[in-house]
Protein backbone atom coordinates (compact mmCIF):
# COMPACT_ATOMS: atom_id res chain seq x y z
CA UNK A 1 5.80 46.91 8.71
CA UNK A 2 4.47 43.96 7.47
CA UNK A 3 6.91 43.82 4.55
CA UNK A 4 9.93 43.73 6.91
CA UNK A 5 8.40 41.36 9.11
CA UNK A 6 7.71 38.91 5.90
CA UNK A 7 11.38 39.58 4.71
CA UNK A 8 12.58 39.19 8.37
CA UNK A 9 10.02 35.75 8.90
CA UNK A 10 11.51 34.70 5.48
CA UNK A 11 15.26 34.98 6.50
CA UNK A 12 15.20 33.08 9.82
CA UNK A 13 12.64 30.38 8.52
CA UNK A 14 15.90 30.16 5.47
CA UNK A 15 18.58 29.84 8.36
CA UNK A 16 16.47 27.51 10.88
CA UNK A 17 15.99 25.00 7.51
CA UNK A 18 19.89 25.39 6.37
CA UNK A 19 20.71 24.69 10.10
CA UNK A 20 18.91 21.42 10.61
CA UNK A 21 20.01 20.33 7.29
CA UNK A 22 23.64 21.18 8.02
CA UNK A 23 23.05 18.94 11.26
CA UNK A 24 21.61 16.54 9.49
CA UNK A 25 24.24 16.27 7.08
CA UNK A 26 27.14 16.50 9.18
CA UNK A 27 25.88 14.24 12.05
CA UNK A 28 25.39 11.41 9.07
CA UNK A 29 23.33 9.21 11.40
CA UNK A 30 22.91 6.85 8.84
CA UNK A 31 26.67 7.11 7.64
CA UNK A 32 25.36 7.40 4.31
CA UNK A 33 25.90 10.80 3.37
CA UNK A 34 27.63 11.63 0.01
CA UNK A 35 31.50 12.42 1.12
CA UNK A 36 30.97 11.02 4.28
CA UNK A 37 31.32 14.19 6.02
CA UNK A 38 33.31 13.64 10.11
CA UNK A 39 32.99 10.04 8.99
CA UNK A 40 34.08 8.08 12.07
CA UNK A 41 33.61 4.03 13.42
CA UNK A 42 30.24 5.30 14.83
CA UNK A 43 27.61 3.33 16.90
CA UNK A 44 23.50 3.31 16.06
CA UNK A 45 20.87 5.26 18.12
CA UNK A 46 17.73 3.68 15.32
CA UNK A 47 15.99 0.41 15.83
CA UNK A 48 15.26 0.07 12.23
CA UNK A 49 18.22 -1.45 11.08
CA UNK A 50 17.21 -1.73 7.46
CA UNK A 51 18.04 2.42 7.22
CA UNK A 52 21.48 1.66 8.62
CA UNK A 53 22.70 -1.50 8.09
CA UNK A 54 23.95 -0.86 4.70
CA UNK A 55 26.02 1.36 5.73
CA UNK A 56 28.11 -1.09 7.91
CA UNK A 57 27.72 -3.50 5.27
CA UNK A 58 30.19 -1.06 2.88
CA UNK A 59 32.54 -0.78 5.71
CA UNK A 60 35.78 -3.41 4.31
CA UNK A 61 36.62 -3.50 7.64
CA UNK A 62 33.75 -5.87 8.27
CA UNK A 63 35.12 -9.70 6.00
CA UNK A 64 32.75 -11.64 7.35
CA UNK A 65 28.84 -10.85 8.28
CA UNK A 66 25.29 -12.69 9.72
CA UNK A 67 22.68 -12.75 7.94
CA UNK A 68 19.06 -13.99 8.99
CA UNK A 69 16.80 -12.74 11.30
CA UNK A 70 16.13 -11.73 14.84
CA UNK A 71 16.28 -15.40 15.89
CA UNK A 72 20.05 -15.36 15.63
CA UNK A 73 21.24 -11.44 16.42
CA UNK A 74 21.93 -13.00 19.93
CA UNK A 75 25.43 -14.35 18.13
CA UNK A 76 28.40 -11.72 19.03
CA UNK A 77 30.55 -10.56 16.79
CA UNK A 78 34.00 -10.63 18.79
CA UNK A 79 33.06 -14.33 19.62
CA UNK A 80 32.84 -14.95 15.86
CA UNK A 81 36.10 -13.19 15.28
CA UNK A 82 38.17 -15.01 17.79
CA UNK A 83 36.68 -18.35 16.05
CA UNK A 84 37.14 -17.80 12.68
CA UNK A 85 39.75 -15.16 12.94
CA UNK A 86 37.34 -12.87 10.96
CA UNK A 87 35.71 -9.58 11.44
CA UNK A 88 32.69 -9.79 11.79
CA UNK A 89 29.40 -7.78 11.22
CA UNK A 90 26.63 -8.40 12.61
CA UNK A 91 23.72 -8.35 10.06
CA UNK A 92 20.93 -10.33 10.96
CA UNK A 93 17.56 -7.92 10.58
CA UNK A 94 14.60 -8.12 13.40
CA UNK A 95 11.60 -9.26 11.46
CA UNK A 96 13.96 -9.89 8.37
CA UNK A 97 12.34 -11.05 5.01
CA UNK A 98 14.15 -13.24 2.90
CA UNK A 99 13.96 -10.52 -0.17
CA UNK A 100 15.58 -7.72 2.39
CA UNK A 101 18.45 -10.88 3.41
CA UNK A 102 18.83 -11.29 -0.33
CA UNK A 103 19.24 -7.98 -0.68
CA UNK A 104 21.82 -6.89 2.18
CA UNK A 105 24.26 -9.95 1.15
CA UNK A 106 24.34 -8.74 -2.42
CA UNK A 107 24.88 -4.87 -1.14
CA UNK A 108 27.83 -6.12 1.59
CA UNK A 109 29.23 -8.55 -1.51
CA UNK A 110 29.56 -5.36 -3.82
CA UNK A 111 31.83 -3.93 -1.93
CA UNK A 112 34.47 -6.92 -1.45
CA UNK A 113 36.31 -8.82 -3.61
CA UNK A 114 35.72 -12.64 -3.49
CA UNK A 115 39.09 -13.57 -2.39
CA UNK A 116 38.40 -10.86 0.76
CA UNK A 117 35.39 -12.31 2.32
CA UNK A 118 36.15 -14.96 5.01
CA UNK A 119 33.13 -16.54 6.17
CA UNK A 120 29.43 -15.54 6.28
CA UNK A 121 26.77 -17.20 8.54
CA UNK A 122 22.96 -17.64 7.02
CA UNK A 123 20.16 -17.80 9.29
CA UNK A 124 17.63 -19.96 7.46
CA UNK A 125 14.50 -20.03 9.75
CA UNK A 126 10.59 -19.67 8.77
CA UNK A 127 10.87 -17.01 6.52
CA UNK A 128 12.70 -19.20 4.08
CA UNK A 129 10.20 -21.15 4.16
CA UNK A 130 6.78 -19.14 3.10
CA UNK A 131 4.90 -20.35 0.41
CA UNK A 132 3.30 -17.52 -0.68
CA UNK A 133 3.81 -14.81 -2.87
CA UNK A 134 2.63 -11.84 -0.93
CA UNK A 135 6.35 -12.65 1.29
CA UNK A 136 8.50 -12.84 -1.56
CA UNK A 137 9.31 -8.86 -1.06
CA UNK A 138 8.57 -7.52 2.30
CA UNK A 139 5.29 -7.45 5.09
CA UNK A 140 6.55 -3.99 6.48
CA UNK A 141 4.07 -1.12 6.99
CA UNK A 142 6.58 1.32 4.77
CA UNK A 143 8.51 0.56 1.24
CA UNK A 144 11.68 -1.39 1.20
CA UNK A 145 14.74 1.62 1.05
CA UNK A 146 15.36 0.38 -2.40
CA UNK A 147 17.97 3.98 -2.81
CA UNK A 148 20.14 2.52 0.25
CA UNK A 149 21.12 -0.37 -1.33
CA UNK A 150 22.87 0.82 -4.52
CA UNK A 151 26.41 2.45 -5.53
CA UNK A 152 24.77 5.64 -5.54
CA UNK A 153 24.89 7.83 -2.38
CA UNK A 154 23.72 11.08 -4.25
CA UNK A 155 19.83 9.42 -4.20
CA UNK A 156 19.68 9.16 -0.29
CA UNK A 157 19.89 12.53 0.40
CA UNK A 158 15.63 13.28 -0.38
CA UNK A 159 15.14 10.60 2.39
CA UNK A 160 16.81 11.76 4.77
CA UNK A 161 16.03 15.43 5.26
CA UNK A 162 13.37 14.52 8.02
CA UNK A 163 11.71 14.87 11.57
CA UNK A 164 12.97 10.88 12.15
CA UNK A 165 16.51 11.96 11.59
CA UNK A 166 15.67 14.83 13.76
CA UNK A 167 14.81 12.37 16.31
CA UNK A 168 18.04 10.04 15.99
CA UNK A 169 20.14 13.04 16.21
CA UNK A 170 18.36 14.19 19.16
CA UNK A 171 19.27 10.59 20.61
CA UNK A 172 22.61 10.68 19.71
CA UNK A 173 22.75 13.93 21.81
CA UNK A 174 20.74 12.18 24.45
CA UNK A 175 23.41 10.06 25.14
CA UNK A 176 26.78 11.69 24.36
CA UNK A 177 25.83 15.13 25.99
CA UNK A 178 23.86 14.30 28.77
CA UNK A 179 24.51 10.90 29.67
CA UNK A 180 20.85 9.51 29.25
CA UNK A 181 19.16 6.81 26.71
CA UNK A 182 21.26 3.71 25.37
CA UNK A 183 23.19 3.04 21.94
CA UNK A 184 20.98 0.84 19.77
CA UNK A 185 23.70 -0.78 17.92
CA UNK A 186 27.59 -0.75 18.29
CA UNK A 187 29.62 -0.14 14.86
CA UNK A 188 29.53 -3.39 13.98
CA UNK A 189 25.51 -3.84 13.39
CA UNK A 190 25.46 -5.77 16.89
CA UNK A 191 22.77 -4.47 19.66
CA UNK A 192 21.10 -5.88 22.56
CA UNK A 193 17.33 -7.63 21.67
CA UNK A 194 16.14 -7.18 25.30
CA UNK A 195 17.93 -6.48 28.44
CA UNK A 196 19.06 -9.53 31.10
CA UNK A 197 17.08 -8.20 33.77
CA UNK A 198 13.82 -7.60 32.06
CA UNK A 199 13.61 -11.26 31.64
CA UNK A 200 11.02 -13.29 33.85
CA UNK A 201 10.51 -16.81 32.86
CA UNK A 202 6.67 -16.86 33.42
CA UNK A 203 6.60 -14.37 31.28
CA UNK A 204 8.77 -16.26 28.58
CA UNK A 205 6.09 -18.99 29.11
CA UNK A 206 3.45 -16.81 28.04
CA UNK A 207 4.93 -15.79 24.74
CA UNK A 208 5.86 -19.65 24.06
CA UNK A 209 2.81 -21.09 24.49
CA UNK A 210 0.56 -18.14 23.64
CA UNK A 211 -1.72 -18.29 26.82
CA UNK A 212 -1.86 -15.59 29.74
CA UNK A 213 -0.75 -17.84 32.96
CA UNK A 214 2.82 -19.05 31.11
CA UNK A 215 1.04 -22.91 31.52
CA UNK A 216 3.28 -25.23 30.46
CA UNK A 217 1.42 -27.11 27.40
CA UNK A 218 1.82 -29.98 24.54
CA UNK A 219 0.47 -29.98 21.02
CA UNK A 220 -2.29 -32.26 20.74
CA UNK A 221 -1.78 -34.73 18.07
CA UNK A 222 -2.92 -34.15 14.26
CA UNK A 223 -5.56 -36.98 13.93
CA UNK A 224 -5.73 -38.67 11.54
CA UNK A 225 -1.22 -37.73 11.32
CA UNK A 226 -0.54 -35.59 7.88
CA UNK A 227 0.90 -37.73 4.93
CA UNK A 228 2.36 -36.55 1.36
CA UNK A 229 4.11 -38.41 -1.28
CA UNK A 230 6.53 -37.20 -2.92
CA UNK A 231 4.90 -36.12 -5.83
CA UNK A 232 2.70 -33.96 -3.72
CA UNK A 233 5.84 -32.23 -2.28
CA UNK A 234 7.15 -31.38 -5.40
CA UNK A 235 4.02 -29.41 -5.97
CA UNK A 236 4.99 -26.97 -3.25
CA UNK A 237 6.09 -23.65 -3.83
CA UNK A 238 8.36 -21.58 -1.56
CA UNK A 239 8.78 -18.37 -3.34
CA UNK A 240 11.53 -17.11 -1.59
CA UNK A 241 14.23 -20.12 -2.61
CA UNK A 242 14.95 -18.39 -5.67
CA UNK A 243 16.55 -15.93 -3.38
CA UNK A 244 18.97 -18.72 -1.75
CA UNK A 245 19.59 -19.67 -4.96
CA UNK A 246 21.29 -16.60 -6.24
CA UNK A 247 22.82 -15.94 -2.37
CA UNK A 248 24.81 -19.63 -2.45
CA UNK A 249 25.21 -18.61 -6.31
CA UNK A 250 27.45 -15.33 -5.49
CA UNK A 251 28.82 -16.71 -2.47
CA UNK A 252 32.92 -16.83 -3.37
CA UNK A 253 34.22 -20.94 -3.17
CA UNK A 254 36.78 -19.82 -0.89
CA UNK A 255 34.63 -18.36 1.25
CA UNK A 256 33.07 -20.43 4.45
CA UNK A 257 29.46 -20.95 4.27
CA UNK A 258 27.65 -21.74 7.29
CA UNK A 259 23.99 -22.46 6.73
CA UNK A 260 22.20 -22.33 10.41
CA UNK A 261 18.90 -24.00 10.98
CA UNK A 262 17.97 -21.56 14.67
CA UNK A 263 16.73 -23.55 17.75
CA UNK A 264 13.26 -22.41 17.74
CA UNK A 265 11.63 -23.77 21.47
CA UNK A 266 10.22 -27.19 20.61
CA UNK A 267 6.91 -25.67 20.80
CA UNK A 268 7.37 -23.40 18.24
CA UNK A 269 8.66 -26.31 16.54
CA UNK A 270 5.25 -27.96 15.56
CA UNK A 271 3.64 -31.24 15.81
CA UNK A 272 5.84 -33.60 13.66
CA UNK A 273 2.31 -35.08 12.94
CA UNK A 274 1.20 -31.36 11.20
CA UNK A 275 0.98 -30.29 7.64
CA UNK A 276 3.12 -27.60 9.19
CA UNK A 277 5.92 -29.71 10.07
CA UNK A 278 6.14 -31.34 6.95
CA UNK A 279 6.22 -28.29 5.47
CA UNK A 280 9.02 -27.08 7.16
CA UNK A 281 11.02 -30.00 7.26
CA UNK A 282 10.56 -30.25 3.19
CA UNK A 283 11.65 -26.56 2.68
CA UNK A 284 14.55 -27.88 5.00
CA UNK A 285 15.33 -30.86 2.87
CA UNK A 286 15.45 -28.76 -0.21
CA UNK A 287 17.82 -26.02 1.86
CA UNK A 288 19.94 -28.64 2.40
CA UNK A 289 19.81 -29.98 -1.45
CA UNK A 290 21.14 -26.25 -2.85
CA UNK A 291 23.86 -26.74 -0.12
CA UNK A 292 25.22 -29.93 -1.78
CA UNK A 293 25.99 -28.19 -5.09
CA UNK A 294 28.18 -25.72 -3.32
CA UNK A 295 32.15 -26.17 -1.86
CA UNK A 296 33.21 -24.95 1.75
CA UNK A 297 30.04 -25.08 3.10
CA UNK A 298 28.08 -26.01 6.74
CA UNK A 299 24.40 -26.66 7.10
CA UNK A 300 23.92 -27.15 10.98
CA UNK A 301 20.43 -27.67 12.09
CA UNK A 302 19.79 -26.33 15.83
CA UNK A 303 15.71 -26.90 15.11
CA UNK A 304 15.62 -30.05 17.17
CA UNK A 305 14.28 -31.72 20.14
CA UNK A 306 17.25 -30.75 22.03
CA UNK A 307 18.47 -29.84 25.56
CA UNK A 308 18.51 -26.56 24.58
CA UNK A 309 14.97 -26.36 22.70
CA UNK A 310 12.71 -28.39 25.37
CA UNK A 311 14.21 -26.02 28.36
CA UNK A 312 11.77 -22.74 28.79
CA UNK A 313 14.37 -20.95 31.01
CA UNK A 314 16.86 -20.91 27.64
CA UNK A 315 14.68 -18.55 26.09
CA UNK A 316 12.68 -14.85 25.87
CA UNK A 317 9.73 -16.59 23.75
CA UNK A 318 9.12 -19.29 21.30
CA UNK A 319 11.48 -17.81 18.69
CA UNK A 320 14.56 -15.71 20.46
CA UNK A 321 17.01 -17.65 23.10
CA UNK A 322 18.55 -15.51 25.79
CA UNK A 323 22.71 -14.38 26.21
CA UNK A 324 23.79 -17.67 28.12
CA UNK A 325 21.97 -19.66 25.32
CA UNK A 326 23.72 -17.47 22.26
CA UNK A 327 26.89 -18.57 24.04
CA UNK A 328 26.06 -22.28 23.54
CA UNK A 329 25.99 -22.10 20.21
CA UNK A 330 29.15 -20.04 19.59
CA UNK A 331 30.71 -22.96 21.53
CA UNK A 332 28.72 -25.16 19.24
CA UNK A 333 30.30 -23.29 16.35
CA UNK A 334 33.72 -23.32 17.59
CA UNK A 335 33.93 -26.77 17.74
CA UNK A 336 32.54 -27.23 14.24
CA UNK A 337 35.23 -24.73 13.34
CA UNK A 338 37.51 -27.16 14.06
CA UNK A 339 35.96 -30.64 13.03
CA UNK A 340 33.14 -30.46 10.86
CA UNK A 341 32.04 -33.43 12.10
CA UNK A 342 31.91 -33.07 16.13
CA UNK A 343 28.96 -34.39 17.69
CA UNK A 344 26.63 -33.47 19.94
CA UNK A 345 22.84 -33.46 21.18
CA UNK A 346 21.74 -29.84 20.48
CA UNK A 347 22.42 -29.99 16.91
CA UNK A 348 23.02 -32.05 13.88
CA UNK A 349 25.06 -31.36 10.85
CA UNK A 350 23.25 -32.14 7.95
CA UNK A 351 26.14 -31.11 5.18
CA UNK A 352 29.20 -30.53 5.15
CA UNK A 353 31.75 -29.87 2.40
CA UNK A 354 35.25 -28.61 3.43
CA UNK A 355 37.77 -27.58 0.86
CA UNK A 356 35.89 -29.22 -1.45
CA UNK A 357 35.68 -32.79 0.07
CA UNK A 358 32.30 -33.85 1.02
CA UNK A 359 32.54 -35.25 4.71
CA UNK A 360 29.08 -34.99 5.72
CA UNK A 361 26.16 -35.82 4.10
CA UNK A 362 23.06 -36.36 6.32
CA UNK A 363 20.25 -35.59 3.40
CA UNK A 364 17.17 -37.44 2.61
């Protein structure tokens, strides 16, 4: 009858909804859930790190962390940790706004204790350097998961009774029951941006120098060259320094800072002739200015004319340098590790304060 058929509908509609939210809930993909339910050291099957990253960031396992962007994800964590005889995770966000940096290092410094975190690395590239408003929060298509990044767990649950954690779970699945698909991210935040043998250097060539044949080209130069006095300069406005502020602000005294200027391709770099350039190099300068006022702290500045930023074959496009490349600048860091001061020709170190002493100070 069509009263036992509504009751009967009713029933298994009830049991198909408690079932998938059971899953849901005891799966955790985000390792979020309230009580942490089969909590485990679990790897990622998302791409949007945003959803999951805070998680990993609560994990006091993890005393050290990158932050930044894409351009410096190629950095391994077990390298780090060998180095500075930290743990680290690995933080950095593809596509990362300052505002969602900001807002990542205060969530992984809530959890700690000063005296507990070791070092943290800051990737300081273009998006520290907007001047306008519109960046100060995020560009994303969707609304910053402001209910991730808090003490409460309770107010994630709405989110995350949905088709996309449907889809993660069916990932996870994927690859632990049958054997197929690939783990985004290990337990540690850390994932591969593009596999080794997907790379083809014409095709690099095309996404540095934004033509279709990967042509090999110059920037032509700025004519008449772009000037500004200083007064002009202090006119500009990057709306995102604020954030650095408050980041250098809560970061402990004890801890080591490392401030990381990426090696963008020299292309990507600019004319040094541009408004652009200037630009950039003046957000740079005042980067560097915040850094003085701080103890234990690094700024290293990879965005040169270097070996490593004129060579095409170093790199996947203008922004992102390849494996062999991130291992470069590990052994770049290593040796900084160990003197502050050590030269070399594919960076320079622009400050440098080490238990308090100022030993470097390369600062206009």
């Amino acid at each position: 009858s069509p009263k036992r058929f509504t009751k009967a509908f009713t029933v298994s509609f009830a049991v198909t909804i408690l079932i998938l939210c059971g899953t849901i809930y005891f799966v955790n993909p985000f390792n979020n859930m309230p009580l942490r339910p089969l909590h485990t050291k679990q790897n990622y099957y998302d791409v949007e790190q945003r959803f999951f990253y805070p998680a990993i960031a609560r994990e006091k396992q993890y005393d050290s962390a990158v932050f930044g962007t894409s351009t410096l994800r190629a950095l391994l964590p077990e390298d780090l940790n060998r180095i500075f005889g930290s743990n680290f995770a690995q933080l950095a966000l593809n596509n990362g706004q300052a505002y969602e940096q900001y807002r990542l290092f205060k969530h992984f410094m809530r959890f700690r204790a000063p005296e507990e975190v070791k070092t943290v690395i800051f990737d300081v590239d273009a998006k520290w350097c907007m001047r306008k408003d519109s960046f100060v929060k995020t560009e994303r298509s969707y609304p910053f998961p402001d209910y991730l990044y808090d003490d409460n767990p309770w107010n994630d649950v709405p989110y995350l009774f949905n088709t996309k954690m449907l889809e993660i779970i069916g990932r996870m699945l994927n690859y632990n029951v049958l054997g197929k698909g690939r783990v985004r991210h290990l337990a540690n935040g850390w994932g591969y941006m593009w596999p080794e043998h997907d790379w083809d250097l014409t095709q690099a060539r095309r996404e540095i120098y934004g033509n279709n044949d990967g042509t090999v080209q110059t920037h032509p130069d700025t004519v008449p060259p772009f000037t500004a006095s200083n007064d002009e300069k202090a006119e500009w406005h990057y709306a995102v320094h604020d954030f650095m502020r408050e980041i250098l602000d809560t970061a402990p005294t004890s801890t080591q800072k490392i401030l990381i200027f990426p090696p963008y391709h020299i292309y990507k770099q600019g004319n040094p002739t541009s408004e652009s350039h200037a630009v950039f190099q003046e957000c740079k300068d005042r980067i560097v200015s915040m850094a003085t006022t701080k103890q234990n702290i690094l700024v290293v500045d990879f965005m040169i004319d270097s070996p490593i930023t004129r060579e095409d074959s170093n790199y996947w496009d203008g922004l992102h340098f390849n494996q062999d490349t991130a291992q470069r600048l590990t052994a770049a860091l290593e040796a900084l590790s160990k003197d502050p001061l050590a030269a070399s020709d594919i960076y320079k170190v622009l400050y440098a304060d080490w238990n308090g002493t100022v030993i470097k100070k390369e600062y206009p």
